[in-house]
PDB file of N, CA and C in Angstrom:
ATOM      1  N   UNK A   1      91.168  74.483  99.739  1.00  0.00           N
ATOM      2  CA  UNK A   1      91.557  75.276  98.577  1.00  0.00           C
ATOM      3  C   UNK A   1      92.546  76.354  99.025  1.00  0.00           C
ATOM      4  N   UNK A   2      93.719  76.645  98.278  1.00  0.00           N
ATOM      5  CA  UNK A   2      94.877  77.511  98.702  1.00  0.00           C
ATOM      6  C   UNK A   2      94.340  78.706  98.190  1.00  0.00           C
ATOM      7  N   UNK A   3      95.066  80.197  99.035  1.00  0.00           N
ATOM      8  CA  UNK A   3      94.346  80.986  98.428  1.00  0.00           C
ATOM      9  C   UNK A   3      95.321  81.668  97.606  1.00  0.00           C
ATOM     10  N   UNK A   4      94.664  82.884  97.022  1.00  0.00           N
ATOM     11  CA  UNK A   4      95.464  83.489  95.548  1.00  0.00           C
ATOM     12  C   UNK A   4      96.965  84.076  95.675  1.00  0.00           C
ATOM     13  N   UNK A   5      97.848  84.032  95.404  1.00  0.00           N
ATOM     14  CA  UNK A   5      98.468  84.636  95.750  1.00  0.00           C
ATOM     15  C   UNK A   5      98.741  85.746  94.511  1.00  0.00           C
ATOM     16  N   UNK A   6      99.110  87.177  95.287  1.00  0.00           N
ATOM     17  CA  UNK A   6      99.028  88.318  94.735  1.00  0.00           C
ATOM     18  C   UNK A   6     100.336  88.197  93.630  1.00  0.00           C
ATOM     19  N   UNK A   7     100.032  89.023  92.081  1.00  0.00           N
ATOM     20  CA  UNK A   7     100.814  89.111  91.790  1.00  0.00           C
ATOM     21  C   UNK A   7     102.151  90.404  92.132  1.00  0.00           C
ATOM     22  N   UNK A   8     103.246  89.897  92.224  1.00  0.00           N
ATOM     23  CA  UNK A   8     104.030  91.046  93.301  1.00  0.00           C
ATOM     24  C   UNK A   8     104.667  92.096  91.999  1.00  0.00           C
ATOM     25  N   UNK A   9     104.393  92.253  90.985  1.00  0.00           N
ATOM     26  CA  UNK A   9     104.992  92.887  90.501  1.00  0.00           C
ATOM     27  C   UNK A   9     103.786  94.083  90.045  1.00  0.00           C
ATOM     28  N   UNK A  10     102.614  93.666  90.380  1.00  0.00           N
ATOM     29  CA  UNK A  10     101.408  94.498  90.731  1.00  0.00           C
ATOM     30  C   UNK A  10     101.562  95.554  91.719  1.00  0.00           C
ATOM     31  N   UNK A  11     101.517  94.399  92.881  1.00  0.00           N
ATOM     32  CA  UNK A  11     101.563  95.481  94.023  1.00  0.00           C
ATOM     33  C   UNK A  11     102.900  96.444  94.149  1.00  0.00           C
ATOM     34  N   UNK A  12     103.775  96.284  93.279  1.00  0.00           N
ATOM     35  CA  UNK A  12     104.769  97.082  93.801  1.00  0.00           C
ATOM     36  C   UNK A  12     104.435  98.467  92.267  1.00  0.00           C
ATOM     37  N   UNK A  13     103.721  98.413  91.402  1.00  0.00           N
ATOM     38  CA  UNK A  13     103.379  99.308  90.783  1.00  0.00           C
ATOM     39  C   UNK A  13     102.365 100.096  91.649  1.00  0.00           C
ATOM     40  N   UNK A  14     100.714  99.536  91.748  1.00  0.00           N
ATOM     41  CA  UNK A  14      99.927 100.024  91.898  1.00  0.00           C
ATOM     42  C   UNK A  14      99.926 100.285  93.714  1.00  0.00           C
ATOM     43  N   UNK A  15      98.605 101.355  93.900  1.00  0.00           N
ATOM     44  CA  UNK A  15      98.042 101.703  95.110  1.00  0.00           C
ATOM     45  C   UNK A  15      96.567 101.834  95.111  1.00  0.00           C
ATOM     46  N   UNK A  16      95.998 100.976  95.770  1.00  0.00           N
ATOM     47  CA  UNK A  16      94.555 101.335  96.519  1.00  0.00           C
ATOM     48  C   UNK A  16      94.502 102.594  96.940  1.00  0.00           C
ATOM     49  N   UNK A  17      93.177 103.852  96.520  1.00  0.00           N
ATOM     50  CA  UNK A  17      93.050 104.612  97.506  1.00  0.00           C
ATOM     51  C   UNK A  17      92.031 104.681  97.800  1.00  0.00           C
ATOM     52  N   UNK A  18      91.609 105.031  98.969  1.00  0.00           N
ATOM     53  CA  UNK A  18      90.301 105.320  99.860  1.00  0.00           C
ATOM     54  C   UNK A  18      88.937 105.187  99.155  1.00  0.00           C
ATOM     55  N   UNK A  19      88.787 105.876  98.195  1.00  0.00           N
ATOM     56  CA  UNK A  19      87.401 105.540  96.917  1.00  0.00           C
ATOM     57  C   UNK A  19      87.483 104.858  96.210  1.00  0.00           C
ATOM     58  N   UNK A  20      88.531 103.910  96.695  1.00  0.00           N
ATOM     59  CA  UNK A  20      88.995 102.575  95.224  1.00  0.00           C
ATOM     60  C   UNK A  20      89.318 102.793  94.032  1.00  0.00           C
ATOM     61  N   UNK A  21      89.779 104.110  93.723  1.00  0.00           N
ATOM     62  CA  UNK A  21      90.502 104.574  92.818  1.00  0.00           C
ATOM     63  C   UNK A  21      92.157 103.941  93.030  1.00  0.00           C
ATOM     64  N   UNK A  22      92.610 103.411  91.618  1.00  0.00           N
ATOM     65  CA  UNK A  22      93.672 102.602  91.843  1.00  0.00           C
ATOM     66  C   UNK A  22      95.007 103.527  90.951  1.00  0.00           C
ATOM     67  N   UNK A  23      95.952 103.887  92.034  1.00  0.00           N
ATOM     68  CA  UNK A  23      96.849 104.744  91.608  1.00  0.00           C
ATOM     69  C   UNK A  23      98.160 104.239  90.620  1.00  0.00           C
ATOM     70  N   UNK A  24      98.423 104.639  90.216  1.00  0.00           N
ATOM     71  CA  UNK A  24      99.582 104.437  89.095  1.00  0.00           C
ATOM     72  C   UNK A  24     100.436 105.370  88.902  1.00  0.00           C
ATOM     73  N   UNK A  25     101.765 105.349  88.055  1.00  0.00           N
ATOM     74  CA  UNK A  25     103.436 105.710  87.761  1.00  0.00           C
ATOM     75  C   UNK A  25     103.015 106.124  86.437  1.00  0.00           C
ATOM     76  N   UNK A  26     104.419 106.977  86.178  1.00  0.00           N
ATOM     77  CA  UNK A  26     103.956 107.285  84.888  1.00  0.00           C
ATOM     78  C   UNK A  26     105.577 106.735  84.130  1.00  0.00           C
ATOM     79  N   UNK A  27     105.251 106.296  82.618  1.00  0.00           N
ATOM     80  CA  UNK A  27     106.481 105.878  82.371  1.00  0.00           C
ATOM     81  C   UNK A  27     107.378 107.453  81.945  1.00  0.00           C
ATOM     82  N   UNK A  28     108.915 107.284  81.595  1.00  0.00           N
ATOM     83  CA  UNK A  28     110.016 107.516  81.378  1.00  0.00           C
ATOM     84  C   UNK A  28     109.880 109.151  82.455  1.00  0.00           C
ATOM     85  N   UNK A  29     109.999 108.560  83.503  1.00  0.00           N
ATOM     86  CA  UNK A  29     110.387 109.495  84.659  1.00  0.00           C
ATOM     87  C   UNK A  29     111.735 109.196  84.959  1.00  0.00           C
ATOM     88  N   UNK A  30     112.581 108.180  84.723  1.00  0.00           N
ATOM     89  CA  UNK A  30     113.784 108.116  84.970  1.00  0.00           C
ATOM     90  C   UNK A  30     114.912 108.581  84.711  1.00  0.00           C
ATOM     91  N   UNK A  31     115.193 108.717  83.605  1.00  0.00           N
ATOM     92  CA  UNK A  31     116.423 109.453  83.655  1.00  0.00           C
ATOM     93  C   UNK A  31     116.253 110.376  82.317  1.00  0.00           C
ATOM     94  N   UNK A  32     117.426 111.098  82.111  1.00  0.00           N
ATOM     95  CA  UNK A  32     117.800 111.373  81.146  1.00  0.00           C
ATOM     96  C   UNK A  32     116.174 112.543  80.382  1.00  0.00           C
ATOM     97  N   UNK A  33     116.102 113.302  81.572  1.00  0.00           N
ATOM     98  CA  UNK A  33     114.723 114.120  81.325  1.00  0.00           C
ATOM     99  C   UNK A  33     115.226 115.954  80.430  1.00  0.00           C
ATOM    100  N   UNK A  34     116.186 115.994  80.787  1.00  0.00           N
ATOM    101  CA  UNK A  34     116.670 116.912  79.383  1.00  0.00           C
ATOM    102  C   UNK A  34     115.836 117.318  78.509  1.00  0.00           C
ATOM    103  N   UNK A  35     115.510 116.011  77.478  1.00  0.00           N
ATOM    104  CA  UNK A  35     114.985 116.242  76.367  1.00  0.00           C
ATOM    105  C   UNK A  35     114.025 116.118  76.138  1.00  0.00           C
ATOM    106  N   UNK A  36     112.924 116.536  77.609  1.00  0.00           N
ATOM    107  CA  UNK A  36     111.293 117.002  78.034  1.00  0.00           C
ATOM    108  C   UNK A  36     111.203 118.367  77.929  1.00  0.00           C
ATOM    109  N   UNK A  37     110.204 118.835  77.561  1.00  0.00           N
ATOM    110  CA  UNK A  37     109.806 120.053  77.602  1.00  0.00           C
ATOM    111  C   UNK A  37     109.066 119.668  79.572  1.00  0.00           C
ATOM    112  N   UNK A  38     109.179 121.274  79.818  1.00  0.00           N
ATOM    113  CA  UNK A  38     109.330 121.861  81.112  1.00  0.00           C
ATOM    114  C   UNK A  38     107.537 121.308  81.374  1.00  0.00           C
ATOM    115  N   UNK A  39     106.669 121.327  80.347  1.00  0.00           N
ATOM    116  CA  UNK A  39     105.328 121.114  80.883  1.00  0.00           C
ATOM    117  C   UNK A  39     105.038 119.485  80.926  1.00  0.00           C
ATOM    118  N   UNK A  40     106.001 118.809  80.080  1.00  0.00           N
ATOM    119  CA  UNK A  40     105.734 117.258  79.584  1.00  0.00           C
ATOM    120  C   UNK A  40     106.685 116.688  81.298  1.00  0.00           C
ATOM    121  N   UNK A  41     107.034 117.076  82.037  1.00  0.00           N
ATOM    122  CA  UNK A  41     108.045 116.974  83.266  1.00  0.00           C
ATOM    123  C   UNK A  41     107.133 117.297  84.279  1.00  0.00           C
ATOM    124  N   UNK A  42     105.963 118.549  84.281  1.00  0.00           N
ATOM    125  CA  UNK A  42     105.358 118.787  85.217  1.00  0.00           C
ATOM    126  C   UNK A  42     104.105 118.022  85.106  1.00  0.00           C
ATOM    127  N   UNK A  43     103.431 117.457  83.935  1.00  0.00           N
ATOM    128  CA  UNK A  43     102.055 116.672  83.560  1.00  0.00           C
ATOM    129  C   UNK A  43     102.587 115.159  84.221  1.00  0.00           C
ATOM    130  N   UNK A  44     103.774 114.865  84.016  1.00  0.00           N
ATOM    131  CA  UNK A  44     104.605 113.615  84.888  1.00  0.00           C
ATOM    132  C   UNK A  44     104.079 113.672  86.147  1.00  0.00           C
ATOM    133  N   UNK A  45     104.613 114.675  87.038  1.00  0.00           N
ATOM    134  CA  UNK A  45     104.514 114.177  88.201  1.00  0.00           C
ATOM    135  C   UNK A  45     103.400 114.687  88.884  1.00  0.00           C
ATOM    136  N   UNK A  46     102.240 114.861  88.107  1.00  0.00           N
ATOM    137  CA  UNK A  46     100.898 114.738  88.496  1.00  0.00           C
ATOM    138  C   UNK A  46     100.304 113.604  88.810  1.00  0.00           C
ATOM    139  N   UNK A  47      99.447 112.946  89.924  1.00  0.00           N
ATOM    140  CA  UNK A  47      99.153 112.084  90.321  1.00  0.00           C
ATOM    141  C   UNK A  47      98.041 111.262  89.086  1.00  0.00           C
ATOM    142  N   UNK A  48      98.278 110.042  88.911  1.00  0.00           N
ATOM    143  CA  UNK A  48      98.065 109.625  87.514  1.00  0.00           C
ATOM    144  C   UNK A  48      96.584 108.434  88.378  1.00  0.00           C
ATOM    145  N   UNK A  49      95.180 108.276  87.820  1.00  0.00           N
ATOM    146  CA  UNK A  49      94.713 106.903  87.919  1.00  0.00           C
ATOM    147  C   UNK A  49      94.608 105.986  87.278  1.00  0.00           C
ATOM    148  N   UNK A  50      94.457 104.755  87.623  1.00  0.00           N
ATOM    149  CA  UNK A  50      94.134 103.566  86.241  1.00  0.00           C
ATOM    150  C   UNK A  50      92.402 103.474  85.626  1.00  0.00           C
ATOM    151  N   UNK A  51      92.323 103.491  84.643  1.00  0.00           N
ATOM    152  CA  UNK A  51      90.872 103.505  84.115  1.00  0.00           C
ATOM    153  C   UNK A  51      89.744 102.848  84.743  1.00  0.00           C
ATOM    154  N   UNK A  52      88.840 102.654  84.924  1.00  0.00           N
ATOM    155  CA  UNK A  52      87.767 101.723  85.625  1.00  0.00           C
ATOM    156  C   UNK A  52      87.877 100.737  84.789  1.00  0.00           C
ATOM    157  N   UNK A  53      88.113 100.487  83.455  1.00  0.00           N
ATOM    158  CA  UNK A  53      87.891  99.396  83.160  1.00  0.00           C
ATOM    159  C   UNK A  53      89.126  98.145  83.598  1.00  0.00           C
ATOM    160  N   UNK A  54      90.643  98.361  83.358  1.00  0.00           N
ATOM    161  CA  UNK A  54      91.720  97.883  84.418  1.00  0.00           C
ATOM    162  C   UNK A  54      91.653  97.828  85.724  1.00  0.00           C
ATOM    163  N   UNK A  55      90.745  98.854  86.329  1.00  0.00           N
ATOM    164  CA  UNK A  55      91.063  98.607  87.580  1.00  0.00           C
ATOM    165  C   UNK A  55      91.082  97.344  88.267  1.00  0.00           C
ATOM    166  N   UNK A  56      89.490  96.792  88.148  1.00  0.00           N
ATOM    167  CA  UNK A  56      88.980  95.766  88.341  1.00  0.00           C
ATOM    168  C   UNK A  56      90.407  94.452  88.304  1.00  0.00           C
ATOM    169  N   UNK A  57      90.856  94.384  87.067  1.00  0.00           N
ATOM    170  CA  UNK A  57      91.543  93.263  86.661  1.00  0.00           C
ATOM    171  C   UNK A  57      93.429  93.961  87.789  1.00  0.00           C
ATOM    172  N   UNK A  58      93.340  94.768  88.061  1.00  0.00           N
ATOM    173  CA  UNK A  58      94.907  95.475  88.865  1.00  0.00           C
ATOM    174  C   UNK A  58      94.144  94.952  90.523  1.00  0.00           C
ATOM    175  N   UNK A  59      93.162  95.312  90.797  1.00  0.00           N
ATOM    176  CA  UNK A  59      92.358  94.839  92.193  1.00  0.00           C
ATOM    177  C   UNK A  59      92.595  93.462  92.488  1.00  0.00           C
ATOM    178  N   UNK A  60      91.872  92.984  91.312  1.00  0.00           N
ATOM    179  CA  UNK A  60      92.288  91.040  91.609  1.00  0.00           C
ATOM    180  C   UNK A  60      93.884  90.550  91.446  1.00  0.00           C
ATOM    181  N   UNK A  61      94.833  91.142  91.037  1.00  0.00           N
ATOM    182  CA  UNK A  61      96.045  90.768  90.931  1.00  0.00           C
ATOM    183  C   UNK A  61      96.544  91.338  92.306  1.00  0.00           C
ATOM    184  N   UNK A  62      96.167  92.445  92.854  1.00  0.00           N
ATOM    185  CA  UNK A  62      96.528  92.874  94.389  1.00  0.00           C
ATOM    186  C   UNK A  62      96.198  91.930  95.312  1.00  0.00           C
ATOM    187  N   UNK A  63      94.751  91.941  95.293  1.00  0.00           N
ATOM    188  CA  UNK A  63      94.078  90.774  96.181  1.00  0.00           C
ATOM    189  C   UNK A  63      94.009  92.410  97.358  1.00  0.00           C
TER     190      UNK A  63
END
């Protein structure tokens, strides 16, 4: 039996960390941030997790 192969567009979003808390991005960090308020820019680049209930299903697509 072959084994799973990871989906790669997973792993290049997500991160495993140490308590198996599975890390995540936040969307429209890219450009054109102007027309953010100064606190909606700083709540951004706060370190974000994925819910327990996704995790599970982001874990098996990592492998």
């Amino acid at each position: 039996m072959p084994k799973m192969k990871s989906v790669k567009g997973a792993v290049k979003r997500f991160k495993v960390k140490k308590n198996g808390q599975v890390k995540r991005g936040t969307a429209f960090r890219s450009h054109i941030l102007t027309k953010q308020d100064a606190a909606t820019r700083r709540t951004q680049n706060s370190p974000k997790v994925v819910s327990k209930v996704d995790a599970a299903n982001i874990k098996a697509m990592i492998n």
